[in-house]
C-alpha atoms as a PDB file:
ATOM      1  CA  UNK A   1     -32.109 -16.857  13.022  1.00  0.00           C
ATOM      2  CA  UNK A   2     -31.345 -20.218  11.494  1.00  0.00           C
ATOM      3  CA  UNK A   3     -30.721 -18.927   7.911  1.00  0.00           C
ATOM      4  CA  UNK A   4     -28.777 -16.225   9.275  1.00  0.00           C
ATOM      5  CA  UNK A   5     -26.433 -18.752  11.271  1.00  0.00           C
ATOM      6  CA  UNK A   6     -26.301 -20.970   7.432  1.00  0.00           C
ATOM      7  CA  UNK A   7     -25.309 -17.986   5.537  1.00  0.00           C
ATOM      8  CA  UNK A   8     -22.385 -17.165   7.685  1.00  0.00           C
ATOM      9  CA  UNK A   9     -21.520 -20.640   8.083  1.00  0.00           C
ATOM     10  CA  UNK A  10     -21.074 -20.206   4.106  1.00  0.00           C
ATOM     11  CA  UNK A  11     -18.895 -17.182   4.118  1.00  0.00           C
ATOM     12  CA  UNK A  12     -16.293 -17.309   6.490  1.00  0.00           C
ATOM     13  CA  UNK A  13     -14.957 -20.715   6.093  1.00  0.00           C
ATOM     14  CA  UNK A  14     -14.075 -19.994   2.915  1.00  0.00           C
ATOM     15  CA  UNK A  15     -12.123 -16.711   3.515  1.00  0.00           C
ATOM     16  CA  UNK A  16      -9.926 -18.666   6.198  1.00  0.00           C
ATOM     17  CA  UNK A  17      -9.082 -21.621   3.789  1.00  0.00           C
ATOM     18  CA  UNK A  18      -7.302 -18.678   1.483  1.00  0.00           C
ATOM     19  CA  UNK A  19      -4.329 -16.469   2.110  1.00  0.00           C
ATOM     20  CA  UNK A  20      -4.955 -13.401   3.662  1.00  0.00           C
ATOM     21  CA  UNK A  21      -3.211 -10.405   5.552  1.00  0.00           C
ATOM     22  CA  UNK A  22      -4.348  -7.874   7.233  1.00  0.00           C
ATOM     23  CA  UNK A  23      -3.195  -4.559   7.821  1.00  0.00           C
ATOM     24  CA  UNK A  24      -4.064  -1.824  10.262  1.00  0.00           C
ATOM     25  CA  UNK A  25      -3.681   1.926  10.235  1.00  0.00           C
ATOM     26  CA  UNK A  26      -3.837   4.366  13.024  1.00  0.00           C
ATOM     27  CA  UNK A  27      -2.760   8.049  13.421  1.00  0.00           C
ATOM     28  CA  UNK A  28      -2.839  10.694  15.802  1.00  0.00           C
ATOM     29  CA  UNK A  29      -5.665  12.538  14.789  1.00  0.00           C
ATOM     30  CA  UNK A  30      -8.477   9.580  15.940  1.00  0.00           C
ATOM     31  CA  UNK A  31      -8.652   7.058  18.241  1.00  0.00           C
ATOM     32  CA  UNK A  32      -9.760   5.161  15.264  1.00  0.00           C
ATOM     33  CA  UNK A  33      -7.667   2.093  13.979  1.00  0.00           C
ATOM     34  CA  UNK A  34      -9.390   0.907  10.359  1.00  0.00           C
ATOM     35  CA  UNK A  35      -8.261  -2.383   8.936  1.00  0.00           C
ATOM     36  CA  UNK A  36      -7.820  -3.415   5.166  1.00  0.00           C
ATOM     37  CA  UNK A  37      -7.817  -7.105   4.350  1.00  0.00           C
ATOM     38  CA  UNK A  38      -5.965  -8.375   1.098  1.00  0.00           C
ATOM     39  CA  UNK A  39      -5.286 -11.820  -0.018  1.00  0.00           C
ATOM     40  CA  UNK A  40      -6.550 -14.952  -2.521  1.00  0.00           C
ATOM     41  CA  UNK A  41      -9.553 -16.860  -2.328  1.00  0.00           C
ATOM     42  CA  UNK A  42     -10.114 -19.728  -4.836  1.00  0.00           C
ATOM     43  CA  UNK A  43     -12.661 -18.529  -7.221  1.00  0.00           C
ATOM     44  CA  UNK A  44     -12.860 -14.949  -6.481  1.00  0.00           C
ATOM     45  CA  UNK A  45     -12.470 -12.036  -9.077  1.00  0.00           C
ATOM     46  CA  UNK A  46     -10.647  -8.491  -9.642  1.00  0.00           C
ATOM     47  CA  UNK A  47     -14.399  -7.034  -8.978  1.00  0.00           C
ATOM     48  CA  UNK A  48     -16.505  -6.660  -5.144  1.00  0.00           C
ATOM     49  CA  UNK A  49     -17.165 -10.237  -4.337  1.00  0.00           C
ATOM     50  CA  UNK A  50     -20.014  -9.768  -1.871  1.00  0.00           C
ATOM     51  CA  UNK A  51     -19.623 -13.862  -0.506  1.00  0.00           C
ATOM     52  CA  UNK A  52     -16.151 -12.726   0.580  1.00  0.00           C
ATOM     53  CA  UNK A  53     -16.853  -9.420   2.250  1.00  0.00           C
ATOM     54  CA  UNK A  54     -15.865  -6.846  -0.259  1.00  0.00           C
ATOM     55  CA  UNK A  55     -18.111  -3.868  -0.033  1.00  0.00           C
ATOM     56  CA  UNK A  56     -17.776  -0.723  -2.326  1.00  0.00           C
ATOM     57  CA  UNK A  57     -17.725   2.032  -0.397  1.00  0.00           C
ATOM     58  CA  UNK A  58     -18.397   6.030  -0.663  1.00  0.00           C
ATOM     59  CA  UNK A  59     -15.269   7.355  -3.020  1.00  0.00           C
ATOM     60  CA  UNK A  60     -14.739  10.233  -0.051  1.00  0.00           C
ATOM     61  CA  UNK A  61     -12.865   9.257   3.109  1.00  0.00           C
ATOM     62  CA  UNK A  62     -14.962  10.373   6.145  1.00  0.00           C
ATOM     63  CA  UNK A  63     -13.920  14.193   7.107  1.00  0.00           C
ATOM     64  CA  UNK A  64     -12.413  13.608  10.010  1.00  0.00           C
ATOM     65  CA  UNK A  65     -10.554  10.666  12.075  1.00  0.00           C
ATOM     66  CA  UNK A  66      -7.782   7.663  10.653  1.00  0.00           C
ATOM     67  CA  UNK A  67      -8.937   6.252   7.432  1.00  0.00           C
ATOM     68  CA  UNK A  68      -7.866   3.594   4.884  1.00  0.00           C
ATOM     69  CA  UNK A  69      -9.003   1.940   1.997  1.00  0.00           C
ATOM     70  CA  UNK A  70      -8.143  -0.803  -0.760  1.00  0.00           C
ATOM     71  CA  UNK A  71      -8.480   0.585  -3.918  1.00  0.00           C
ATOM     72  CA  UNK A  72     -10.154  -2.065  -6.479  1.00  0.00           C
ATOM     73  CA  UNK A  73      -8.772  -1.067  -9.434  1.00  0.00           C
ATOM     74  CA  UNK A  74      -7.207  -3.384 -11.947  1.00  0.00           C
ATOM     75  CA  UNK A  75      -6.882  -4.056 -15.428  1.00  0.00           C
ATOM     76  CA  UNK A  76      -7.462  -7.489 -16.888  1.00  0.00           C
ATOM     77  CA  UNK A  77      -3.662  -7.441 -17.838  1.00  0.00           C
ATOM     78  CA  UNK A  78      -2.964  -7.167 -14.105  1.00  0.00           C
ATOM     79  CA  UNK A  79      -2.035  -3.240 -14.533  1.00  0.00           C
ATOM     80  CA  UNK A  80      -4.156  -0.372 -12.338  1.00  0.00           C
ATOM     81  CA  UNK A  81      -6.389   1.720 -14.055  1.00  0.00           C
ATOM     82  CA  UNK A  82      -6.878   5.240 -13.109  1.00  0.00           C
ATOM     83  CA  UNK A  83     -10.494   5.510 -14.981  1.00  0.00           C
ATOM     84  CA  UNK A  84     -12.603   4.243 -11.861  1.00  0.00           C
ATOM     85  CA  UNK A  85     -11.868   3.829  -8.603  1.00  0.00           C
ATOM     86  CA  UNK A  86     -13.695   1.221  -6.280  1.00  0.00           C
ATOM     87  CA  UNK A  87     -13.161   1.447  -2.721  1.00  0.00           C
ATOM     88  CA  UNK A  88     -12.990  -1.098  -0.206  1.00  0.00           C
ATOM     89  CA  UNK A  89     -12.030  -2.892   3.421  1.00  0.00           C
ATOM     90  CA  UNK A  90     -11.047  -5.760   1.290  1.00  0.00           C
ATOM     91  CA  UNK A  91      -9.380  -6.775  -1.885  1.00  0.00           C
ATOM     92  CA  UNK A  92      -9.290 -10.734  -2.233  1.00  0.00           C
ATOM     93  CA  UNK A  93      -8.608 -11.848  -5.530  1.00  0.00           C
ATOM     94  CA  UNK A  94      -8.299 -15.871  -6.852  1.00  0.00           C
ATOM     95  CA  UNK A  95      -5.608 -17.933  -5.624  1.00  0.00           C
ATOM     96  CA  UNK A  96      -4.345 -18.713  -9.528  1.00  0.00           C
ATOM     97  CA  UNK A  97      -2.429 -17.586 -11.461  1.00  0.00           C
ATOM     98  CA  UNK A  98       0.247 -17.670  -8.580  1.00  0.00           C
ATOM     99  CA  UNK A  99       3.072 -14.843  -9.551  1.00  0.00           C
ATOM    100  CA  UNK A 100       6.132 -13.841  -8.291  1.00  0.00           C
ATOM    101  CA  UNK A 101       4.769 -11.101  -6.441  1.00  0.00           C
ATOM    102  CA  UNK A 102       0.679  -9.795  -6.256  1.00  0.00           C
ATOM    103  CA  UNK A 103       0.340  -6.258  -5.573  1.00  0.00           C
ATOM    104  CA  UNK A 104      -2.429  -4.561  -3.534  1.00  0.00           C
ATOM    105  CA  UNK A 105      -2.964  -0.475  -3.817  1.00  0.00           C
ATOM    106  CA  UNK A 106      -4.036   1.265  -0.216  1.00  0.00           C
ATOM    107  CA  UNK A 107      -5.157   4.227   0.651  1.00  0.00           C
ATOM    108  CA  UNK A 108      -5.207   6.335   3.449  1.00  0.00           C
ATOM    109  CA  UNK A 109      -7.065   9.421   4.808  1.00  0.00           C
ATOM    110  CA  UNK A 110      -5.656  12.830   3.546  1.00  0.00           C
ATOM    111  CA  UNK A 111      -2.490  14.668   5.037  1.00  0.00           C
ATOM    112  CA  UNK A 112      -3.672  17.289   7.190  1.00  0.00           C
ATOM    113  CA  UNK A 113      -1.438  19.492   9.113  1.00  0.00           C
ATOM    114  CA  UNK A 114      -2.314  17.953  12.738  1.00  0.00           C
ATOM    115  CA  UNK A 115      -0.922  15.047  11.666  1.00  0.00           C
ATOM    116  CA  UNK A 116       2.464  14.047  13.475  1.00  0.00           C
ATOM    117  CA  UNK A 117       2.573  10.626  12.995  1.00  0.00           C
ATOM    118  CA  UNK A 118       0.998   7.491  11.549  1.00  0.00           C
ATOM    119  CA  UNK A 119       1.333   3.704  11.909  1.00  0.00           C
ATOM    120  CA  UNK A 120       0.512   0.590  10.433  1.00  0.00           C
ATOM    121  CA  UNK A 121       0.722  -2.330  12.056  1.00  0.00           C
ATOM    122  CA  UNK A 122       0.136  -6.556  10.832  1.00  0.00           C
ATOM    123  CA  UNK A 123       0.182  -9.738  12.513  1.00  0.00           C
ATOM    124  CA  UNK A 124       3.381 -12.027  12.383  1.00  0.00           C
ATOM    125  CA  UNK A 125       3.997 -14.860  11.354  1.00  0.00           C
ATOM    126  CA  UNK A 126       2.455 -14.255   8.458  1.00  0.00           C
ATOM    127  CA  UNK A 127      -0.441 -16.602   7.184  1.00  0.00           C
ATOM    128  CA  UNK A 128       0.032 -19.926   6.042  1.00  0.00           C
ATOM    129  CA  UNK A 129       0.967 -19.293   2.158  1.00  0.00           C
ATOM    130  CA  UNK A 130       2.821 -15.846   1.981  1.00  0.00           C
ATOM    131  CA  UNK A 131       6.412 -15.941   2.029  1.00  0.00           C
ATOM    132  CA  UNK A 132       6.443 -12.363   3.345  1.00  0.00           C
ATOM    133  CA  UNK A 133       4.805  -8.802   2.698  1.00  0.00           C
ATOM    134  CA  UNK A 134       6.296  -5.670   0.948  1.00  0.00           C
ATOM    135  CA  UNK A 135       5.197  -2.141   2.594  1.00  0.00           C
ATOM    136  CA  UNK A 136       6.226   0.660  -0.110  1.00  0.00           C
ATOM    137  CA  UNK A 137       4.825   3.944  -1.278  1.00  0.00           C
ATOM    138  CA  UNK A 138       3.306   3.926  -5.032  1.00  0.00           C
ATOM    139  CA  UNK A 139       6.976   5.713  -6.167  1.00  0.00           C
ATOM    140  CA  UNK A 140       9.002   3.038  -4.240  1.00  0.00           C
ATOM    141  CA  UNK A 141      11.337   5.962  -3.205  1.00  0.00           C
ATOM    142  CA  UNK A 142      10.192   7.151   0.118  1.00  0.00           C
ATOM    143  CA  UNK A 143       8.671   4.246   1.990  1.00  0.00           C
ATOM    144  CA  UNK A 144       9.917   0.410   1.931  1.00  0.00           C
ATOM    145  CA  UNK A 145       9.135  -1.811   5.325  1.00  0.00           C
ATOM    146  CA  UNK A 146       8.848  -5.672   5.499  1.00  0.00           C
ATOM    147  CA  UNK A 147       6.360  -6.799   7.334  1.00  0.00           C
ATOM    148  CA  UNK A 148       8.511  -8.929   9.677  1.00  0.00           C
ATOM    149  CA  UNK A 149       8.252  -9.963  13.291  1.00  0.00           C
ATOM    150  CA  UNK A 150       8.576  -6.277  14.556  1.00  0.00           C
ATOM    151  CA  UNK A 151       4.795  -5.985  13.809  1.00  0.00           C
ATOM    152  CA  UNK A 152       4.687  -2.553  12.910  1.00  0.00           C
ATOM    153  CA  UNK A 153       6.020   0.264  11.485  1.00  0.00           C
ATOM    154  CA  UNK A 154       5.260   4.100  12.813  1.00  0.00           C
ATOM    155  CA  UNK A 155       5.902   7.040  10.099  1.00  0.00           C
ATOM    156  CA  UNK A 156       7.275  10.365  11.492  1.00  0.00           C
ATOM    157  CA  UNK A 157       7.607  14.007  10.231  1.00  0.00           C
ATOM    158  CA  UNK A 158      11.042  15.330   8.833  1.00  0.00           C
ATOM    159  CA  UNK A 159      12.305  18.658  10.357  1.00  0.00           C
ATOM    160  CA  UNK A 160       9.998  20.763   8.191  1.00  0.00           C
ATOM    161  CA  UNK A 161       7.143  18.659   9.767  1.00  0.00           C
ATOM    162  CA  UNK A 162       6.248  16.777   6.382  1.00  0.00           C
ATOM    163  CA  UNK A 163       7.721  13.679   4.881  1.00  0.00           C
ATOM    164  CA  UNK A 164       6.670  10.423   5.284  1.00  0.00           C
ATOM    165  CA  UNK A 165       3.501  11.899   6.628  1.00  0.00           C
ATOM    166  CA  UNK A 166       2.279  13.216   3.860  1.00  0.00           C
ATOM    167  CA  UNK A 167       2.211  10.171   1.754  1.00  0.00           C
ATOM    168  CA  UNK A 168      -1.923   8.872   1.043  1.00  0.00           C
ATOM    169  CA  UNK A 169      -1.008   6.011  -1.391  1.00  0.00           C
ATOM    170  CA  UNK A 170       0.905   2.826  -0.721  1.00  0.00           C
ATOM    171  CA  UNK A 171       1.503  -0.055  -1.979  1.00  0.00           C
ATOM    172  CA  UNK A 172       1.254  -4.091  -0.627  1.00  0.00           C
ATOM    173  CA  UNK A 173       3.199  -6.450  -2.205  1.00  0.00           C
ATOM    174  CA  UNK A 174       2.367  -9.824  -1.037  1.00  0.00           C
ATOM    175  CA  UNK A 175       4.787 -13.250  -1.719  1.00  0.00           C
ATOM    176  CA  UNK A 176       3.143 -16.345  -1.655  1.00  0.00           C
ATOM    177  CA  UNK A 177       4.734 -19.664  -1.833  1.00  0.00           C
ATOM    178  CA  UNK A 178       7.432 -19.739  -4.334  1.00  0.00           C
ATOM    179  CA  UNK A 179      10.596 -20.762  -2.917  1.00  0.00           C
ATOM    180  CA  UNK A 180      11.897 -16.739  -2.702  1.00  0.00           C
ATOM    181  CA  UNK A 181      14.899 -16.394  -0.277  1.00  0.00           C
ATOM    182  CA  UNK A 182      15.396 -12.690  -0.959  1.00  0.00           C
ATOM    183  CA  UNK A 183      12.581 -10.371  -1.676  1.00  0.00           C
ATOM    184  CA  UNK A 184      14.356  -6.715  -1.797  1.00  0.00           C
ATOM    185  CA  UNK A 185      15.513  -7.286  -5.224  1.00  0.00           C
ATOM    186  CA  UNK A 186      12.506  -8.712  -6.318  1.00  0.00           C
ATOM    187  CA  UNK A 187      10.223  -5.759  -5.353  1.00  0.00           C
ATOM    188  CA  UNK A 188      12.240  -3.568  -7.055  1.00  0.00           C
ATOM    189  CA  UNK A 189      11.906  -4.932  -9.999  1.00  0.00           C
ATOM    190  CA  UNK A 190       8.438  -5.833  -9.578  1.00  0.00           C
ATOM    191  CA  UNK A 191       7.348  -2.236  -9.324  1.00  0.00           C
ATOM    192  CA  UNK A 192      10.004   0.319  -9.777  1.00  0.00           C
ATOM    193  CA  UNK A 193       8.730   2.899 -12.041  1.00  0.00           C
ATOM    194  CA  UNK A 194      11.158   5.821 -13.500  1.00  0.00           C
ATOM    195  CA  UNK A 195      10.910   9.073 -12.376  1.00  0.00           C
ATOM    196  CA  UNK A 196      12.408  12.461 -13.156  1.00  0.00           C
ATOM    197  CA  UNK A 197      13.690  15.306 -10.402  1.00  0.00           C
ATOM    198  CA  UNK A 198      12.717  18.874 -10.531  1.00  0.00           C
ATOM    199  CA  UNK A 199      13.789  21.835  -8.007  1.00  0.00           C
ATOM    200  CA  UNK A 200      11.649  23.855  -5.803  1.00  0.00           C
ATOM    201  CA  UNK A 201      11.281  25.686  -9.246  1.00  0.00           C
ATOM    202  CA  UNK A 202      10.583  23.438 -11.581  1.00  0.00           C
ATOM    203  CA  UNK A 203      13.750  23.068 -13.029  1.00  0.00           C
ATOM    204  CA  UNK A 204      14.704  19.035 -14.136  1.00  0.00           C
ATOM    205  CA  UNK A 205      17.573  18.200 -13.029  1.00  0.00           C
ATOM    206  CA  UNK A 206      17.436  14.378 -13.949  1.00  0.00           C
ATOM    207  CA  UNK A 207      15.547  11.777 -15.880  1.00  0.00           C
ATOM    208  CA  UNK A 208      14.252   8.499 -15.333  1.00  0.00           C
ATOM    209  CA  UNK A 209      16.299   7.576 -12.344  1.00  0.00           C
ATOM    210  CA  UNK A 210      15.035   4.161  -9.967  1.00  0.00           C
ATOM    211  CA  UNK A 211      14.328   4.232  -6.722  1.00  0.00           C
ATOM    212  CA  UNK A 212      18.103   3.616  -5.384  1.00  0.00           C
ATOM    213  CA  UNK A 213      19.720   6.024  -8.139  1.00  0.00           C
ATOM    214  CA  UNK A 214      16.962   8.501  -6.947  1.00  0.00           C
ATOM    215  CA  UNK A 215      18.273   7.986  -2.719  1.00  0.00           C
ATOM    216  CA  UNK A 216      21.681   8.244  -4.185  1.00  0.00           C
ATOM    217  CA  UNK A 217      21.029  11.687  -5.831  1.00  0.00           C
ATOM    218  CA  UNK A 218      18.903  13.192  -2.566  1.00  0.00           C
ATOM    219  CA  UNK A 219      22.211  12.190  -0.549  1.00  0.00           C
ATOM    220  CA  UNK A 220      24.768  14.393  -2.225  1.00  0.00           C
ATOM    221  CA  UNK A 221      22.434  17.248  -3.485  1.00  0.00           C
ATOM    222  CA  UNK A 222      22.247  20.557  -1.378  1.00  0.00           C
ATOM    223  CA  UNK A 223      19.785  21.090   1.241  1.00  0.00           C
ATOM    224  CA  UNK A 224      16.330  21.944  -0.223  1.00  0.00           C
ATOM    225  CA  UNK A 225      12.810  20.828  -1.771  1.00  0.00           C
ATOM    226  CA  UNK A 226      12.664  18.070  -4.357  1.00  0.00           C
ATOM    227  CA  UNK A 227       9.961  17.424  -6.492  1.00  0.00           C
ATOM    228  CA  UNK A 228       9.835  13.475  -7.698  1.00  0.00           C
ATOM    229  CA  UNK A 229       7.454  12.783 -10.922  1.00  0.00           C
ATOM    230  CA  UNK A 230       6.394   8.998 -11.110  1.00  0.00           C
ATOM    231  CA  UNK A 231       3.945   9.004 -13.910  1.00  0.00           C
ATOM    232  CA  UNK A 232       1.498  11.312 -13.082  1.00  0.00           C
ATOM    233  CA  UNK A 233       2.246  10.795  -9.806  1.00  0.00           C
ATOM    234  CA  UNK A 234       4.565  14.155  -7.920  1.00  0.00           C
ATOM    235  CA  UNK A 235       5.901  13.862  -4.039  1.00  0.00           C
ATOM    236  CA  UNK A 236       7.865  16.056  -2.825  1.00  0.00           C
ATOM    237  CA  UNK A 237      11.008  15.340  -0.960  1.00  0.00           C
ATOM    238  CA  UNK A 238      13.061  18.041   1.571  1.00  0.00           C
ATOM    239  CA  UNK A 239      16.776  17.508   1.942  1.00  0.00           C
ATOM    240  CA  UNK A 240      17.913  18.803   5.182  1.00  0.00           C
ATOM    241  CA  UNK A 241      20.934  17.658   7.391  1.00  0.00           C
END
């Protein structure tokens, strides 16, 4: 029992001396409320660092119930890679270099039809470290919540009963201490990626728009389905009113 009090002794003081933030998911198809943990720990590396709690887990999200994951997937030049995919509950990474913004890739269970809603949820004020914490989906288009003092944020269906909803793949961009007053700007450049329109059809209709250019055009264009390429990346967005 001894050794087992030691070794824990060990572990956790050092994940509470970093900068870490949690966030929680929930949805209406479970009772279940899974947690992902992100952050900086002096010392620890883009890989599962077992001291600090990173597991890998199965790649396949349970069948049933609220799921989400971190995705461990970077790049040495800081840049995901989409040749393998590591799962885990945590993603803590070392505390230098210190940029202007670090971000973390989640993922949650898949969109099923009885879904009607889902929420995620963080404690405030944020850790000692982190100037604040950027919510967005991996297009930047759809989704964009700071993680402020209202604590959470819930994500409802559009009038077709899709939308938000059916979005599996988000993005956590996390400030730490650097003297930023406003972040908006900075996230958008930080990870705005082009993307082109297409009709229900397939038709393109326009070219390597931002995120705000991309709003912009949704606004004024007739009621319909959208199809938004990112990359390799396609959501799909419905313009009703």
């Amino acid at each position: 029992m001894l050794k087992y009090m030691m070794i824990l002794f060990c572990i956790f003081p050092t994940i509470s001396s970093g900068q870490v933030f949690t966030l929680t998911y929930e949805d209406n198809t479970s009772n279940d409320k899974p947690a992902v943990i992100v952050g900086f720990v002096k010392g620890a590396t883009d890989g599962i660092d077992i001291a600090l709690g990173e597991k890998e887990l199965p790649p396949l999200h349970p069948i049933s119930g609220a799921h989400m994951v971190a995705i461990l997937d970077m790049n040495k030049d800081g840049s995901f890679s989409s040749n393998t995919d590591m799962f885990s509950y945590r993603d803590i990474r070392n505390t230098e270099p210190l940029k202007s913004a670090d971000t973390f890739w989640v993922q949650v269970s898949p969109w099923k039809a009885d879904k009607k809603w889902m929420k995620f949820s963080w404690d405030y004020p944020l850790g000692t470290g982190t100037d604040s914490v950027v919510l967005t989906d991996r297009g930047g288009a759809s989704v964009r919540v700071t993680c402020d003092e209202k604590k959470s944020v819930t994500l409802l269906p559009n009038s077709f009963g899709v939308g938000q909803i059916t979005i599996e793949e988000f993005y956590v961009i996390v400030y730490r201490n650097q003297g930023i007053s406003s972040i908006q700007d900075d996230v958008s450049h930080e990870i705005v990626s082009l993307s082109d329109i297409y009709s229900s059809t397939g038709i393109l209709l326009a070219k390597l728009l931002n995120p705000q250019q991309i709003n912009q055009m949704m606004e004024y264009s007739p009621n319909g389905l959208y199809f938004i390429k990112t990359g390799s990346t396609i959501q799909s967005r419905i313009v009703h009113r």
